[in-house]
N, C-alpha and C. Protein backbone atom coordinates (compact mmCIF):
# COMPACT_ATOMS: atom_id res chain seq x y z
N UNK A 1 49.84 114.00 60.20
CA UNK A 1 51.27 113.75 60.17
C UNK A 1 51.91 114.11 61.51
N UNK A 2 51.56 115.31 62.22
CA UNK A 2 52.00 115.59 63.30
C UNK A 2 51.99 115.29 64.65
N UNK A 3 50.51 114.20 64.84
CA UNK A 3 50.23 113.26 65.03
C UNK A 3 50.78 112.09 65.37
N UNK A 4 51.57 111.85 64.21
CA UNK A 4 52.24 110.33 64.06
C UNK A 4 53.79 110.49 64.85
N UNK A 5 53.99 111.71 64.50
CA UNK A 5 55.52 112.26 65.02
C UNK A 5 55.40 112.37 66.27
N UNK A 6 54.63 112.85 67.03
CA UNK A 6 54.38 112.79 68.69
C UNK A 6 54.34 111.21 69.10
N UNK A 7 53.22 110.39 68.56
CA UNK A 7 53.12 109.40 68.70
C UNK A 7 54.54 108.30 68.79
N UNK A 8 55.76 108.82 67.90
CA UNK A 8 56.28 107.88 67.73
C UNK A 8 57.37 108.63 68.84
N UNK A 9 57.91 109.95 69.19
CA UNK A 9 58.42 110.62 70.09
C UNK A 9 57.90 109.74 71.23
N UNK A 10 56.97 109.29 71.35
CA UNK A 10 56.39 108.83 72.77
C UNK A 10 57.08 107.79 73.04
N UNK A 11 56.77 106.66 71.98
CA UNK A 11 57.30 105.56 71.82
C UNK A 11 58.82 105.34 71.93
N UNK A 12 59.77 106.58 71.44
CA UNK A 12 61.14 106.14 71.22
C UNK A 12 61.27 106.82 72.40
N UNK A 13 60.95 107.25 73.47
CA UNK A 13 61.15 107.62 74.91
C UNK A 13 60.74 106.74 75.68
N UNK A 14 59.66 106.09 75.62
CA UNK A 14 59.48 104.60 76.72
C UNK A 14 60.24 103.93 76.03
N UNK A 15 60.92 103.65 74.89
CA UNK A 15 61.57 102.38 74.40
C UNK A 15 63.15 102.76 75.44
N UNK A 16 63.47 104.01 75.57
CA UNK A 16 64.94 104.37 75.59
C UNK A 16 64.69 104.40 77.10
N UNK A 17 63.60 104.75 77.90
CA UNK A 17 63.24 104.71 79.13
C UNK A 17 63.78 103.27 79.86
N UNK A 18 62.95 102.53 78.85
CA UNK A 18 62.96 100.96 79.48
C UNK A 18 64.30 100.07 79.07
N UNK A 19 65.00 100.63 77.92
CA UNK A 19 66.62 99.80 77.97
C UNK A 19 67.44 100.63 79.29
N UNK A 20 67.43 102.11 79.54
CA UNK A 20 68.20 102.22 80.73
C UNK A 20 67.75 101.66 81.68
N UNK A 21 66.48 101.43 82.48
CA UNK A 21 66.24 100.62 83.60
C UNK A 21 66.99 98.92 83.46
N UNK A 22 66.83 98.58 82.16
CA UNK A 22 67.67 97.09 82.44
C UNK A 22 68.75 96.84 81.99
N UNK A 23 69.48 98.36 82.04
CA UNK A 23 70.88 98.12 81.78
C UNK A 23 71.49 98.26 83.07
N UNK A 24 72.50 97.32 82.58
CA UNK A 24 73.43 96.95 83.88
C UNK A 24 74.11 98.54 84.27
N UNK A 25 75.14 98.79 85.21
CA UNK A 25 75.94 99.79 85.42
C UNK A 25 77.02 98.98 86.14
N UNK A 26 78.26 99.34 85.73
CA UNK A 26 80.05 98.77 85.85
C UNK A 26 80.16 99.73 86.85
N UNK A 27 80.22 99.18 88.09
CA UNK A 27 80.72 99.69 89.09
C UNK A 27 82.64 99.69 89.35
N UNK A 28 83.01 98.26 89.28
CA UNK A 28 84.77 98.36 88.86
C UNK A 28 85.20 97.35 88.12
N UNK A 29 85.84 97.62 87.23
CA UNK A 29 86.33 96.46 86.01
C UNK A 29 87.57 96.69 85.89
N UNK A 30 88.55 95.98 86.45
CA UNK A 30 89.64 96.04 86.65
C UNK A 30 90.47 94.74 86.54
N UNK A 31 91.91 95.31 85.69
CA UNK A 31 92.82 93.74 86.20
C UNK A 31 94.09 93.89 86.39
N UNK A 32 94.72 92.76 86.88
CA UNK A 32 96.19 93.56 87.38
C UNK A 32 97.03 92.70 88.12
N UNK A 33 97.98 92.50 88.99
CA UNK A 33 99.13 91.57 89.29
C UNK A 33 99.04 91.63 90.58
N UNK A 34 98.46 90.84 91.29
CA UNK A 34 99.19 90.64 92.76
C UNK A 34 100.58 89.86 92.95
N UNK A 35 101.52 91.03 93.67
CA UNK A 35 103.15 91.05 93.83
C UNK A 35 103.00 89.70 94.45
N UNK A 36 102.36 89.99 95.59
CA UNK A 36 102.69 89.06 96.99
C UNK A 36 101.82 88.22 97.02
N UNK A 37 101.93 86.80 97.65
CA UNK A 37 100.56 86.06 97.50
C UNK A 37 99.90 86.35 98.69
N UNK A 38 101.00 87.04 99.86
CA UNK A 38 99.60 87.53 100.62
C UNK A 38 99.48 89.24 100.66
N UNK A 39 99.03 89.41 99.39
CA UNK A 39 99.08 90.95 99.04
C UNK A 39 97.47 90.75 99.35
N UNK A 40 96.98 91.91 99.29
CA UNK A 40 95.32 92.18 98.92
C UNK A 40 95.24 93.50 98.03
N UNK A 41 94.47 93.13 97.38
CA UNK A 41 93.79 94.36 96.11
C UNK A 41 92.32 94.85 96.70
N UNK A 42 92.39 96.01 96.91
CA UNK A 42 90.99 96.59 97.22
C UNK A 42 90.64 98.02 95.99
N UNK A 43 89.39 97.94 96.15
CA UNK A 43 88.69 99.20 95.30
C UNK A 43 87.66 99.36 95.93
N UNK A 44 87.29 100.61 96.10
CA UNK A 44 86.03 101.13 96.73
C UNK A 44 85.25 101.50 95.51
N UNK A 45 83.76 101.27 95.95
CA UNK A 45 83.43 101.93 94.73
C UNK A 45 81.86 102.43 95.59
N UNK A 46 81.50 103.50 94.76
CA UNK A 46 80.35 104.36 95.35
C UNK A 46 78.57 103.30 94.60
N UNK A 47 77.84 102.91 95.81
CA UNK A 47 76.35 102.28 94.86
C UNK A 47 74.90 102.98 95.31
N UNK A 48 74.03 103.13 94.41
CA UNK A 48 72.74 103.52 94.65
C UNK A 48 71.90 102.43 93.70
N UNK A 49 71.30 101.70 94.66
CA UNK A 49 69.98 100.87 94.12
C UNK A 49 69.18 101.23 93.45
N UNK A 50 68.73 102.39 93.49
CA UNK A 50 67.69 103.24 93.24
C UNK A 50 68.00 103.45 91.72
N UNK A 51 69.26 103.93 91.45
CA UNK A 51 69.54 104.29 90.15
C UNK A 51 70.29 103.53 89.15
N UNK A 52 71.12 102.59 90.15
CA UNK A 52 71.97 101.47 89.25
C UNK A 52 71.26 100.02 89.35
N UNK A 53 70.10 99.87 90.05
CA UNK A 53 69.27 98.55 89.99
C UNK A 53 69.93 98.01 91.29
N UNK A 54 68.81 96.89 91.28
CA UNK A 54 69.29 96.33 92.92
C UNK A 54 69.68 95.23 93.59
N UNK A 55 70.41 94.21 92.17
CA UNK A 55 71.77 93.53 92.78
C UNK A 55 72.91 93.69 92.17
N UNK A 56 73.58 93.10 93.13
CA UNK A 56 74.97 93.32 92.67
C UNK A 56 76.19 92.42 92.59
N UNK A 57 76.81 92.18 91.38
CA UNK A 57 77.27 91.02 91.12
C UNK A 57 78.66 91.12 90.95
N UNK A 58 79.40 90.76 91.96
CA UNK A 58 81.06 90.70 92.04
C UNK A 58 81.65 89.43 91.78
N UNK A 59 82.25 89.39 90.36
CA UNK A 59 83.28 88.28 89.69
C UNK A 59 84.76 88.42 89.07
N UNK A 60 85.29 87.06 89.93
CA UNK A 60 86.56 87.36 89.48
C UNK A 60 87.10 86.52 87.99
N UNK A 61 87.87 86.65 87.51
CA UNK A 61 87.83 85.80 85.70
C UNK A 61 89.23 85.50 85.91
N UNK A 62 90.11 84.07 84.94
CA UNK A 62 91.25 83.78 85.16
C UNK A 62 91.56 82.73 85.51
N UNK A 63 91.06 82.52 86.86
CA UNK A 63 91.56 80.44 87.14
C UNK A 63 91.40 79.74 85.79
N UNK A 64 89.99 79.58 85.73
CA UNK A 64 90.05 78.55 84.20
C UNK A 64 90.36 78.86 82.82
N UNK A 65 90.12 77.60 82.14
CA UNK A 65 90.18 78.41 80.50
C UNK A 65 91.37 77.64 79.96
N UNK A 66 91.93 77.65 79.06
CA UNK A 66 92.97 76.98 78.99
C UNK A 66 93.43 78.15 77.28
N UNK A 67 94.90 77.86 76.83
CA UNK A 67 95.72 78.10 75.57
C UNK A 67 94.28 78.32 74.45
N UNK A 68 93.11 77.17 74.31
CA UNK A 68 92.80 78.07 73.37
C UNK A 68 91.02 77.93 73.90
N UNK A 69 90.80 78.31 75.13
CA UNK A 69 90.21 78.91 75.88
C UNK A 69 90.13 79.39 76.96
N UNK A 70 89.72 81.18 76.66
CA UNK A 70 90.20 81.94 77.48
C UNK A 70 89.50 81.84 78.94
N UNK A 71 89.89 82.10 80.15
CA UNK A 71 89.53 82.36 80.82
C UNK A 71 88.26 83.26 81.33
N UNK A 72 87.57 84.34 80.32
CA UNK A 72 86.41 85.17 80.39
C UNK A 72 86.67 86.35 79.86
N UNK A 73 85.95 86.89 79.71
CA UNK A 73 86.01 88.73 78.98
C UNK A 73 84.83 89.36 80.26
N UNK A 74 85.57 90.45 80.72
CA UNK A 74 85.21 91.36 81.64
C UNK A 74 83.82 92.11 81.01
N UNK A 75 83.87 93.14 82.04
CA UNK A 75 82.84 94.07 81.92
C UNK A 75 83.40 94.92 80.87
N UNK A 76 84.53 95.56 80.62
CA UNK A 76 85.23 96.53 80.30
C UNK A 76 85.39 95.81 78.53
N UNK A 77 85.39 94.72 78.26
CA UNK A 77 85.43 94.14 77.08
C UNK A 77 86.57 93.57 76.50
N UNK A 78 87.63 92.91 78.00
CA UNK A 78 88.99 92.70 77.54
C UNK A 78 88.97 91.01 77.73
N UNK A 79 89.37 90.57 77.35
CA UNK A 79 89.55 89.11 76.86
C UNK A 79 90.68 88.62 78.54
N UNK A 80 90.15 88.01 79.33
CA UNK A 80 91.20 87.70 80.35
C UNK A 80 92.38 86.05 80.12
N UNK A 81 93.24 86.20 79.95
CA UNK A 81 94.18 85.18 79.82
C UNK A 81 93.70 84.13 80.96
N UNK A 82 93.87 82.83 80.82
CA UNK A 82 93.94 81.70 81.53
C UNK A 82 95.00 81.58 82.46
N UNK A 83 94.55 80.54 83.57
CA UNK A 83 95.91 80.59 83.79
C UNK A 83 96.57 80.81 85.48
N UNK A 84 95.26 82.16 85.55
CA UNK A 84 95.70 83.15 87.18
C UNK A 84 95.62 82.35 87.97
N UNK A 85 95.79 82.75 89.72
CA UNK A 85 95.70 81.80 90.92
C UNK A 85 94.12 81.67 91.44
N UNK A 86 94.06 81.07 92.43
CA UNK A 86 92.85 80.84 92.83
C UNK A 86 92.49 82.30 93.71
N UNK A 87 91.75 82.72 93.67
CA UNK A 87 91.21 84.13 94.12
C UNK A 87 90.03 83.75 95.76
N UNK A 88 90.35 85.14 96.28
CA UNK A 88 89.32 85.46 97.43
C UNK A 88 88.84 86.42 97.31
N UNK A 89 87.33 86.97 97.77
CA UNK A 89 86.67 87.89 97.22
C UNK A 89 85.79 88.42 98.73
N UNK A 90 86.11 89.51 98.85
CA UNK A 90 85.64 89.85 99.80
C UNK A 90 84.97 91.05 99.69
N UNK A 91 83.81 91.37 100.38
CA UNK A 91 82.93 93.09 100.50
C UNK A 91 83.00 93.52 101.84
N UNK A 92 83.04 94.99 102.04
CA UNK A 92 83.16 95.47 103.27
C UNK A 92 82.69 97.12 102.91
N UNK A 93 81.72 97.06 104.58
CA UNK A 93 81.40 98.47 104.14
C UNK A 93 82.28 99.51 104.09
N UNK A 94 82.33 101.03 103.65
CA UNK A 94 82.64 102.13 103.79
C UNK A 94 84.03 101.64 102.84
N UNK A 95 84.65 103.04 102.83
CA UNK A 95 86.01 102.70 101.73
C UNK A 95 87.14 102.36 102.44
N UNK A 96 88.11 102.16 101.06
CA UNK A 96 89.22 101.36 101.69
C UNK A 96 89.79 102.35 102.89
N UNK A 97 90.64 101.27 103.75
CA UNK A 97 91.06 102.08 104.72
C UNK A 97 90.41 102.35 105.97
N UNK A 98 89.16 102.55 105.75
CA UNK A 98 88.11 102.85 106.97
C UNK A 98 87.78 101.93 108.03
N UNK A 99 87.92 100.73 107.52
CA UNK A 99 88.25 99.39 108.64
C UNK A 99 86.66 99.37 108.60
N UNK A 100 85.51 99.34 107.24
CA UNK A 100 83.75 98.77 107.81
C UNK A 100 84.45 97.41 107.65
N UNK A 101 82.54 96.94 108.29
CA UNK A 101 82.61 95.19 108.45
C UNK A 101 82.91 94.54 107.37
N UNK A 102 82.91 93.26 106.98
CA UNK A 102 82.90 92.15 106.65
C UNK A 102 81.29 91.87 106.13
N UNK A 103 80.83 91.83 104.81
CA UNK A 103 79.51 91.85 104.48
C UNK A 103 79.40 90.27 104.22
N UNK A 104 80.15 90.19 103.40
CA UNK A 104 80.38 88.76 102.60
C UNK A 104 81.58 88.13 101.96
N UNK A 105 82.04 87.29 101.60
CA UNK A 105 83.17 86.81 100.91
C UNK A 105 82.82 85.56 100.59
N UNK A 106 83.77 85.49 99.18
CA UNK A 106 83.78 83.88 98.91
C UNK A 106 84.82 83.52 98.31
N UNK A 107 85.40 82.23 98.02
CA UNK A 107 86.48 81.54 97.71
C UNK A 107 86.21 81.30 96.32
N UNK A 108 85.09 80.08 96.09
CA UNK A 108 84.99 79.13 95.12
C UNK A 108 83.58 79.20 94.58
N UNK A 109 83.20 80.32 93.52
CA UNK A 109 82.26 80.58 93.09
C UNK A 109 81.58 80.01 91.49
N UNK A 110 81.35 80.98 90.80
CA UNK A 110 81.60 80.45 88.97
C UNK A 110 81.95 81.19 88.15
N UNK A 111 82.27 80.24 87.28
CA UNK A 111 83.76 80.92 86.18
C UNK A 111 82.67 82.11 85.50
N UNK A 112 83.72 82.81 85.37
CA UNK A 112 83.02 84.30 84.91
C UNK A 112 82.88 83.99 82.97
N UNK A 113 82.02 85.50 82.70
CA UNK A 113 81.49 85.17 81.53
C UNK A 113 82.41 85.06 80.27
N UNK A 114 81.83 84.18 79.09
CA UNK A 114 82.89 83.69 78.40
C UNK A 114 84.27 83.04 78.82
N UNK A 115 84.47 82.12 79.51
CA UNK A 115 84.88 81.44 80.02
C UNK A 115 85.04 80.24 79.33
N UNK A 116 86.19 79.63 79.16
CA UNK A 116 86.28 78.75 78.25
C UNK A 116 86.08 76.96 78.41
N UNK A 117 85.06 76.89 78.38
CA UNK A 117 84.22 75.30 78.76
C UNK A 117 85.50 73.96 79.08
N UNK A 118 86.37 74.24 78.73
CA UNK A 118 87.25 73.03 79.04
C UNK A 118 87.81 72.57 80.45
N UNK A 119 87.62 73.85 81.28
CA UNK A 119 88.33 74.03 82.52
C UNK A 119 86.61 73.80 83.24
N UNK A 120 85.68 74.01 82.85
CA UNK A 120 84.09 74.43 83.62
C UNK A 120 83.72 73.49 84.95
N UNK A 121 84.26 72.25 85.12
CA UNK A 121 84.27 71.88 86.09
C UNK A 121 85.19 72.13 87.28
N UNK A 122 85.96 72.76 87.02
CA UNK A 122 87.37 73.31 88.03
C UNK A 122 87.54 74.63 88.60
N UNK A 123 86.72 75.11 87.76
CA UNK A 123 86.75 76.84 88.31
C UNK A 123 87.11 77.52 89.37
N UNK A 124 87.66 77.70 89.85
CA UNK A 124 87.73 78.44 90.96
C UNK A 124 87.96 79.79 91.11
N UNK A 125 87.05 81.01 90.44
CA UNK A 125 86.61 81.87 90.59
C UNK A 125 85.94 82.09 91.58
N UNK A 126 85.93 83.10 91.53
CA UNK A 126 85.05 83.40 92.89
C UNK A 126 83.81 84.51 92.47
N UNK A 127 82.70 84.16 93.10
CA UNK A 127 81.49 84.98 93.24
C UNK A 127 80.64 85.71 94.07
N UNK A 128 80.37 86.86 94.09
CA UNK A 128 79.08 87.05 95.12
C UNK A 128 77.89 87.50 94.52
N UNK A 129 76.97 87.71 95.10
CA UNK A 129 75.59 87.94 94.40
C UNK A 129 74.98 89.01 95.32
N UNK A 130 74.67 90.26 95.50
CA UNK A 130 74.15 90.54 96.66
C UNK A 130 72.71 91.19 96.25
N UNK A 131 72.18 91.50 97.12
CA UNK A 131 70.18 91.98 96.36
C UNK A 131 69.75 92.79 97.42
N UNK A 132 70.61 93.03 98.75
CA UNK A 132 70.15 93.62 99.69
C UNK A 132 70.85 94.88 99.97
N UNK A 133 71.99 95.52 99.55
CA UNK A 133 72.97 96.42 99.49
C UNK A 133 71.85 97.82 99.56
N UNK A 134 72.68 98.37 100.61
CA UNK A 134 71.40 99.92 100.80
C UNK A 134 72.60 100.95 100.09
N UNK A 135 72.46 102.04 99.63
CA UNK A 135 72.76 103.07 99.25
C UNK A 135 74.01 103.59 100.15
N UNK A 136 75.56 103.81 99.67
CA UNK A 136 76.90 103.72 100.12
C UNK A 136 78.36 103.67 99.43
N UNK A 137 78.99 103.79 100.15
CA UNK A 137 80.63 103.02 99.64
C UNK A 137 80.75 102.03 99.77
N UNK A 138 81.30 100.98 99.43
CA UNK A 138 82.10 99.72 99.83
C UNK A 138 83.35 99.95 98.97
N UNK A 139 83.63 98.41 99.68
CA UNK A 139 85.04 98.14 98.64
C UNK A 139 84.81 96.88 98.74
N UNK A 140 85.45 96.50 97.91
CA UNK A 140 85.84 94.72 97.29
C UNK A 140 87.37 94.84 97.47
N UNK A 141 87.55 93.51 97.99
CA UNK A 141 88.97 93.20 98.60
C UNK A 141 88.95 91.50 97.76
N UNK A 142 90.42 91.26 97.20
CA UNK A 142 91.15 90.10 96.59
C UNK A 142 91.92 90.05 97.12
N UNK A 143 91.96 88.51 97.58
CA UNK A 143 93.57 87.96 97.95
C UNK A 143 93.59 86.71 97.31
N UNK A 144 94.86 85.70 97.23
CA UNK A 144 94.97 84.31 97.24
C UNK A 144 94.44 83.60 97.86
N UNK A 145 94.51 82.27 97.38
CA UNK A 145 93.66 81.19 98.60
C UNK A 145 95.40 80.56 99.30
N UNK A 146 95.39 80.29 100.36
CA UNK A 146 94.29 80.69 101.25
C UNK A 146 94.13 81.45 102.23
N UNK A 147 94.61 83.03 101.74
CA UNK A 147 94.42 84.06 102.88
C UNK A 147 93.28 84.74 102.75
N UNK A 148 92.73 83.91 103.83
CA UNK A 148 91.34 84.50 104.25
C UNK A 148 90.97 85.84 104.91
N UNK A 149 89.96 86.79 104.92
CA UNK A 149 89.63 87.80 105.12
C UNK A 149 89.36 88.23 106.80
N UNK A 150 89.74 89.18 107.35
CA UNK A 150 89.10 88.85 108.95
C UNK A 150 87.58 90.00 108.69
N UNK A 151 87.09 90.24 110.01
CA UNK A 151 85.61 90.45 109.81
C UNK A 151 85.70 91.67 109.78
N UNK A 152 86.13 92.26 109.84
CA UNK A 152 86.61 94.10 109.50
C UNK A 152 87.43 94.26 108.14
N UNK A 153 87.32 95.39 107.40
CA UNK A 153 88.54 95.92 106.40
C UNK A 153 89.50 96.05 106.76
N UNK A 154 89.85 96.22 108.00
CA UNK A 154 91.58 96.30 108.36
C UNK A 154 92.13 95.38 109.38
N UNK A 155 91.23 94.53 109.59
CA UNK A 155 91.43 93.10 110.24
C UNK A 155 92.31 92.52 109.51
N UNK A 156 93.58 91.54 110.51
CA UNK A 156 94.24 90.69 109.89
C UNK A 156 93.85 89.51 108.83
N UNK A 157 94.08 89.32 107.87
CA UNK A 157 94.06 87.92 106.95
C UNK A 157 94.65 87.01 107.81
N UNK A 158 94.36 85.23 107.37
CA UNK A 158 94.85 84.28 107.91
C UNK A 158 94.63 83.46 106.94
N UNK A 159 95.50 82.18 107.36
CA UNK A 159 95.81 80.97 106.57
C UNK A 159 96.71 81.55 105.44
N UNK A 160 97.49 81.97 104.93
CA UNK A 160 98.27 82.55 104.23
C UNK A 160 98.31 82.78 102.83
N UNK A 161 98.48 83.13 101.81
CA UNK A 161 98.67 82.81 100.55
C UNK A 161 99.10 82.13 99.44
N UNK A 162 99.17 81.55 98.47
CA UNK A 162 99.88 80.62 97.78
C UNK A 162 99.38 81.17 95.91
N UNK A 163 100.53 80.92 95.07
CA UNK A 163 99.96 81.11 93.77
C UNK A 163 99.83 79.64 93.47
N UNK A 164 100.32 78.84 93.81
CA UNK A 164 100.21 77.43 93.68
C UNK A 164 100.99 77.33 92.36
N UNK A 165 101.90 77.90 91.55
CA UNK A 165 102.66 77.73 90.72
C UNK A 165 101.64 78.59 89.66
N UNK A 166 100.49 78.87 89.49
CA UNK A 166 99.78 79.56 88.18
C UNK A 166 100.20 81.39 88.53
N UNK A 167 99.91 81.82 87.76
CA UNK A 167 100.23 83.50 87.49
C UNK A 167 99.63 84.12 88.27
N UNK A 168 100.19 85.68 88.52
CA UNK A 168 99.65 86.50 89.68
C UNK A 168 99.07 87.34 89.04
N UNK A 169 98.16 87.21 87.77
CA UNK A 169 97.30 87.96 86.97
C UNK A 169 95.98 87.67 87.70
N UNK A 170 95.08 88.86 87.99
CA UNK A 170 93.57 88.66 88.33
C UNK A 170 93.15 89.55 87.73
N UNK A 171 91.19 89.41 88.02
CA UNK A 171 90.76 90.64 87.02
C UNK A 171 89.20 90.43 87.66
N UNK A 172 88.81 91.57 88.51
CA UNK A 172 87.64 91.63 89.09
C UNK A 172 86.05 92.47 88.99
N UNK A 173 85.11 92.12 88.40
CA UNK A 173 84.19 92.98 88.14
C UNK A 173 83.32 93.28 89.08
N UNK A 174 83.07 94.29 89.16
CA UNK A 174 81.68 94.76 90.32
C UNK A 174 80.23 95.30 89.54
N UNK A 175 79.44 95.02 89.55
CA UNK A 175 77.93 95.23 88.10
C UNK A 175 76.60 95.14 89.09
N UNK A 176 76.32 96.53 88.74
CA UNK A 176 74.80 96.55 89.38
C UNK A 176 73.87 96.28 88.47
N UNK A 177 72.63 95.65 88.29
CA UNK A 177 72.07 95.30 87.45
C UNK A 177 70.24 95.07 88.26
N UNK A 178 69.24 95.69 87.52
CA UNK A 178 67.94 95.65 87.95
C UNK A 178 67.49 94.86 88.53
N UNK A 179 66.62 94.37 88.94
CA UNK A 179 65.97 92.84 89.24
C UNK A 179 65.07 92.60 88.08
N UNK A 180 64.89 91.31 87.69
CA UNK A 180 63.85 91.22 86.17
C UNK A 180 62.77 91.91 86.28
N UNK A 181 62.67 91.02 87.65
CA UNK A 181 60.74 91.70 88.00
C UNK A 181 60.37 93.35 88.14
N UNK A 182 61.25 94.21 88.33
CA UNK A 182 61.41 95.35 88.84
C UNK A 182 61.21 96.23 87.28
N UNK A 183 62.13 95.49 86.41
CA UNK A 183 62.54 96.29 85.24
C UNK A 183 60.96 95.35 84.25
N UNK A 184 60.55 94.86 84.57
CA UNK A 184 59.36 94.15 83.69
C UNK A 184 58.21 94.98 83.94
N UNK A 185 57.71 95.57 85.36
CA UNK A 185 56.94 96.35 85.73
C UNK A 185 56.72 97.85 85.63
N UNK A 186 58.02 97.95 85.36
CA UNK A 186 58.35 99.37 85.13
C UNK A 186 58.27 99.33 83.96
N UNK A 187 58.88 98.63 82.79
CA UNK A 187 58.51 98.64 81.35
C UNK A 187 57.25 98.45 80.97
N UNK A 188 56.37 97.53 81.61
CA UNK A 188 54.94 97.27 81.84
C UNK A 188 54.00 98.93 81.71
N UNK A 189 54.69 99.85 82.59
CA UNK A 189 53.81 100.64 83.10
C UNK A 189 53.63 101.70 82.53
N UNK A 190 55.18 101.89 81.91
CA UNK A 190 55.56 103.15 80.87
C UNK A 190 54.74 102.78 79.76
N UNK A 191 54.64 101.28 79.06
CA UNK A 191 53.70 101.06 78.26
C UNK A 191 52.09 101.29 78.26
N UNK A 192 52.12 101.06 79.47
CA UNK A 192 50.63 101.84 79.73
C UNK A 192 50.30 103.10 79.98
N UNK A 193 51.01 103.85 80.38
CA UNK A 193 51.22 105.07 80.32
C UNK A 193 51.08 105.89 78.54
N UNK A 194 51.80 105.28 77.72
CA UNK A 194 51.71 105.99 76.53
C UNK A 194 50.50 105.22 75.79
N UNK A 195 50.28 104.23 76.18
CA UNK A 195 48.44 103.87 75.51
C UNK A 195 47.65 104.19 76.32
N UNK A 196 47.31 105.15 77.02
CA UNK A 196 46.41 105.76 77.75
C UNK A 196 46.54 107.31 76.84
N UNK A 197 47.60 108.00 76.88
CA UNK A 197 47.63 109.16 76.34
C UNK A 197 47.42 109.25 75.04
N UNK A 198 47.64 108.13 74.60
CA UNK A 198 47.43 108.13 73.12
C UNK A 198 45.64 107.65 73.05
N UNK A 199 45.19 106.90 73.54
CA UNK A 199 43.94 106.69 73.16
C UNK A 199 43.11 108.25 73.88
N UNK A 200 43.51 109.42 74.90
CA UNK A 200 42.90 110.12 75.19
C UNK A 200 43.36 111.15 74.30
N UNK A 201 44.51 111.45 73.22
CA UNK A 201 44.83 112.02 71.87
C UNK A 201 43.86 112.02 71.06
N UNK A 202 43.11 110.62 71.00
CA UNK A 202 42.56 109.87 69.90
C UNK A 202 41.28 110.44 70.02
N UNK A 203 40.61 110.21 71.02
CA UNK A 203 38.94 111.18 71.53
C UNK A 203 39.06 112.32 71.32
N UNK A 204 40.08 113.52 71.88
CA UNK A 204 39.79 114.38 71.54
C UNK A 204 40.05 115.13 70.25
């Protein structure tokens, strides 16, 4: 009997081992009103690869969707209204304020999750994907289209802003999440790990 209880202790520790490796981690889930259309929204947020997995996926929710489909549901689990302006999405190292580079940005990405299929060809969300991010601060910076980002955090914007007549509601997620292959090998291994100990249980 005592036996079986270790045995299964083993088991419900690689099982609980291997859902935290391929669980995601919510770096910023946030939503909120840009005043100005050439306002910018920034958040810094702190990442480790090592422990939160090793890409990282920044989406904004809102352009599409329509009255009786919504625009997307966040990280945080809130249902985002349809409707918002067209968004810019920008990364930059070190935190706000500090003036790091310009990593990446994008305009016109894809409609974030749960997103309501009627709008799916129009989207204009914005996306990034990143897989190479080393251990740090950043921040994620939003503006309107079309005020574009300059190549520093405290570099001027250009081409200016516009809501284009839709709402100054946005709502931006930042999500670190494993690589498949990474979290398959590692679940792989822990599994071999406890059928090794268990068959050397078993001999002696």
């Amino acid at each position: 009997m005592m036996k079986r209880v270790v045995q299964l202790s083993v088991l419900l520790a690689l099982g609980t081992l291997m859902a935290t490796v391929a669980s995601a981690s919510v770096l910023v889930s946030t939503q909120g009103i840009l005043n100005d259309p050439n306002g910018i929204f920034e958040q810094s947020f702190v990442y480790n690869p090592l422990t939160q997995g090793g890409t990282v996926t920044i989406q904004t929710y809102g352009y599409g969707g329509s009255a009786n489909a919504p625009g997307g549901r966040n990280a945080a689990g809130n249902i985002i209204v349809a409707g918002g302006f067209d968004p810019i999405i920008a990364l930059f190292a070190g935190g706000a304020g500090a003036g790091g580079a310009r990593l990446n940005f994008n305009d016109d990405g894809s409609c974030g999750p749960g997103h309501g299929a009627t709008d799916a060809g129009i989207c204009f969300d914005s996306t990034l994907v990143l897989t190479n991010l080393a251990a740090g601060t950043y921040t994620v910076a939003l503006s309107a289209f079309a005020n574009f980002p300059g190549v520093t955090e405290t570099s001027a914007y250009t081409g200016g802003g516009s809501f284009s007549g839709r709402t100054q509601a946005f709502a931006v997620d930042v999500i670190a999440t494993p690589e498949p292959m990474t979290s398959l090998l590692m679940g792989t291994g822990l599994l071999g790990l406890g059928y090794f100990a268990r068959r050397r249980r078993s001999r002696q």
